[in-house]
Protein backbone atom coordinates (compact mmCIF):
# COMPACT_ATOMS: atom_id res chain seq x y z
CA UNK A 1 -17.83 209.92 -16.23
CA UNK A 2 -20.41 206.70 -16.54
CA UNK A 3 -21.30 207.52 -13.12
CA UNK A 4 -22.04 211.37 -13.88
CA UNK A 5 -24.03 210.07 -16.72
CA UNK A 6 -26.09 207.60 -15.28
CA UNK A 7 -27.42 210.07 -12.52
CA UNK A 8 -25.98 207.21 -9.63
CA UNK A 9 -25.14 208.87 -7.49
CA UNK A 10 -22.33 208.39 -5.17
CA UNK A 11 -23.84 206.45 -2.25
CA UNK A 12 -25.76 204.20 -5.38
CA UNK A 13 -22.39 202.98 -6.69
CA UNK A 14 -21.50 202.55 -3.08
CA UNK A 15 -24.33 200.02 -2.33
CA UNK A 16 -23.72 198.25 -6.21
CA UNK A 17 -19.88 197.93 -5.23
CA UNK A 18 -20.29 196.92 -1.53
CA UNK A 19 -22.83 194.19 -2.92
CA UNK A 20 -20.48 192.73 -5.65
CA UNK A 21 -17.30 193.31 -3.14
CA UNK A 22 -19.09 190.44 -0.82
CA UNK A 23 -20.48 188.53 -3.66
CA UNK A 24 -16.48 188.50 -4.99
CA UNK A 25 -14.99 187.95 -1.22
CA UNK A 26 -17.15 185.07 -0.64
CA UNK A 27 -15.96 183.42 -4.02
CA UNK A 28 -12.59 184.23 -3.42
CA UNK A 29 -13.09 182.21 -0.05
CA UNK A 30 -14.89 179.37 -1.74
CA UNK A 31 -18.22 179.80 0.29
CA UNK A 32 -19.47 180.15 -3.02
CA UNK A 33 -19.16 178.21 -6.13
CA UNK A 34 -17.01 180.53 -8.93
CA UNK A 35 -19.55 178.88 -11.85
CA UNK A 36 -22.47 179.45 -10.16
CA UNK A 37 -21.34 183.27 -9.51
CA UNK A 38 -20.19 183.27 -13.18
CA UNK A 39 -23.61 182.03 -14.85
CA UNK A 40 -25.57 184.86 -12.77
CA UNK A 41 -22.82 187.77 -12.19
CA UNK A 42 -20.30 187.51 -14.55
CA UNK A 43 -21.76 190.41 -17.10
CA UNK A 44 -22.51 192.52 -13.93
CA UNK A 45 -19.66 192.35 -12.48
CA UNK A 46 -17.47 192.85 -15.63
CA UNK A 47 -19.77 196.07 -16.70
CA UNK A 48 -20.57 196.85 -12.92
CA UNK A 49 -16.20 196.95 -12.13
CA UNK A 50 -15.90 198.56 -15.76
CA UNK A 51 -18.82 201.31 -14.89
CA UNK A 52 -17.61 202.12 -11.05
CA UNK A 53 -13.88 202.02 -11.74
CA UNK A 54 -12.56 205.23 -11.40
CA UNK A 55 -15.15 205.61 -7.83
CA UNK A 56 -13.94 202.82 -6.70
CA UNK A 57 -10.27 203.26 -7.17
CA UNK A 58 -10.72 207.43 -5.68
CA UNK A 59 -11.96 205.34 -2.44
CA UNK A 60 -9.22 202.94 -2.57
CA UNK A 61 -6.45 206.04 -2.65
CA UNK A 62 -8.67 207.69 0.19
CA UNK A 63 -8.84 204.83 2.22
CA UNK A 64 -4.95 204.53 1.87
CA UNK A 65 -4.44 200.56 2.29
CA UNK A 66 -4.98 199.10 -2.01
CA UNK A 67 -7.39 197.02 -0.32
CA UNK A 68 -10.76 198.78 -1.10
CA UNK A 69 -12.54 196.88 -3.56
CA UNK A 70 -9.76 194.20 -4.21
CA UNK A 71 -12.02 191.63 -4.23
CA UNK A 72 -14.60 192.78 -7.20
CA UNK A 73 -11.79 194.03 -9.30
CA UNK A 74 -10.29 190.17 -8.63
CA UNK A 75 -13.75 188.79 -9.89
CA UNK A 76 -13.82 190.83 -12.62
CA UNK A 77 -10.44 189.80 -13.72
CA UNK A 78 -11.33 186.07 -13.32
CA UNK A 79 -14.61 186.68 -15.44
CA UNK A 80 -12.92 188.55 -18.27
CA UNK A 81 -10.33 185.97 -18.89
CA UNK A 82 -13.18 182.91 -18.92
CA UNK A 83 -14.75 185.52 -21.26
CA UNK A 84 -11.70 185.83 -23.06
CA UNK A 85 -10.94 181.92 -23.45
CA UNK A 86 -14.28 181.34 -24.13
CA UNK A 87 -14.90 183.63 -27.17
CA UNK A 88 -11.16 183.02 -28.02
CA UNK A 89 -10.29 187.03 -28.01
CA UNK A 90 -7.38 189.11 -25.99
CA UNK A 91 -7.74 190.10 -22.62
CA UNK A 92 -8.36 193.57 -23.86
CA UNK A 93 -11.13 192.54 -26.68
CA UNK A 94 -13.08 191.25 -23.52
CA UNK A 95 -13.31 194.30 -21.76
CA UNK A 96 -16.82 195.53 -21.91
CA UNK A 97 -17.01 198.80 -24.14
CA UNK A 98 -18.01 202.09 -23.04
CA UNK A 99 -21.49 201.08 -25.59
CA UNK A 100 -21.33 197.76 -24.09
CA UNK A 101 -21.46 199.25 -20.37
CA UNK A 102 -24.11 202.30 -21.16
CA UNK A 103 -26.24 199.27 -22.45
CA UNK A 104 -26.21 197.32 -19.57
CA UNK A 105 -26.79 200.09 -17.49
CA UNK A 106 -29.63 201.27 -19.14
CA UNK A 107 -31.09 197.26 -19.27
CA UNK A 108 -30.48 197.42 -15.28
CA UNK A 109 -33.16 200.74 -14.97
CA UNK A 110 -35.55 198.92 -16.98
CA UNK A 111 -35.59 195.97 -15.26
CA UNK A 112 -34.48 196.50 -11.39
CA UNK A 113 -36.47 199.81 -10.85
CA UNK A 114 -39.96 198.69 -11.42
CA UNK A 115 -39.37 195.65 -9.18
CA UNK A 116 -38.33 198.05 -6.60
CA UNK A 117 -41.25 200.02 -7.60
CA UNK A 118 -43.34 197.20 -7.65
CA UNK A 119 -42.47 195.91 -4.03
CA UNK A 120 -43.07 199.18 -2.84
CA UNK A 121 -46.40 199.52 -3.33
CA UNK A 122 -47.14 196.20 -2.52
């Protein structure tokens, strides 16, 4: 899996999802603007959702209600079809691919952990 291959762990996809899961609920409520969310989220969430999917969905059938997560995997959808529109493709051509995912991921390490790092030793 993306996640095995990563080396997140568990409790890291956790904290990614929980973040984009109130980023998403607070769009979906309109306490946020959608195309403000969309200009700085919508490639994270889409390869975020894309990366975490199968986690996320083995909580949602633990958890037993469909509602774990509903709210990212909602985003997601609404930023893949202004992806889709936009670059005039399917809904399925504007799926991130697995490349297009491992990418991202690997652009995230580069640039998130040495911040971290960096306010660390601060």
């Amino acid at each position: 899996s993306l996640i095995a291959r990563q080396g997140v762990l568990a409790q890291q996809a956790e904290e990614i999802l929980d973040f984009f899961e109130m980023l998403a609920f607070y769009t979906r409520k309109g306490h946020l603007d959608i195309d403000l969310v969309s200009t700085a989220f919508s490639v994270a969430v889409r390869c975020y959702w894309h990366a975490l999917k199968a986690h996320a969905l083995d909580l949602r059938a633990v958890d037993g209600d469909g509602l774990t997560y509903e709210h990212i995997e909602w985003l997601e959808q609404e930023f893949t079809r202004e992806f889709a529109v936009k670059k005039r493709i399917t809904l399925s051509q504007a799926i991130p691919t697995e490349d297009q995912i491992d990418r991202f991921l690997r652009s995230e390490t580069t640039r998130v952990i040495p911040l971290i790092a960096q306010a660390i030793c601060e």
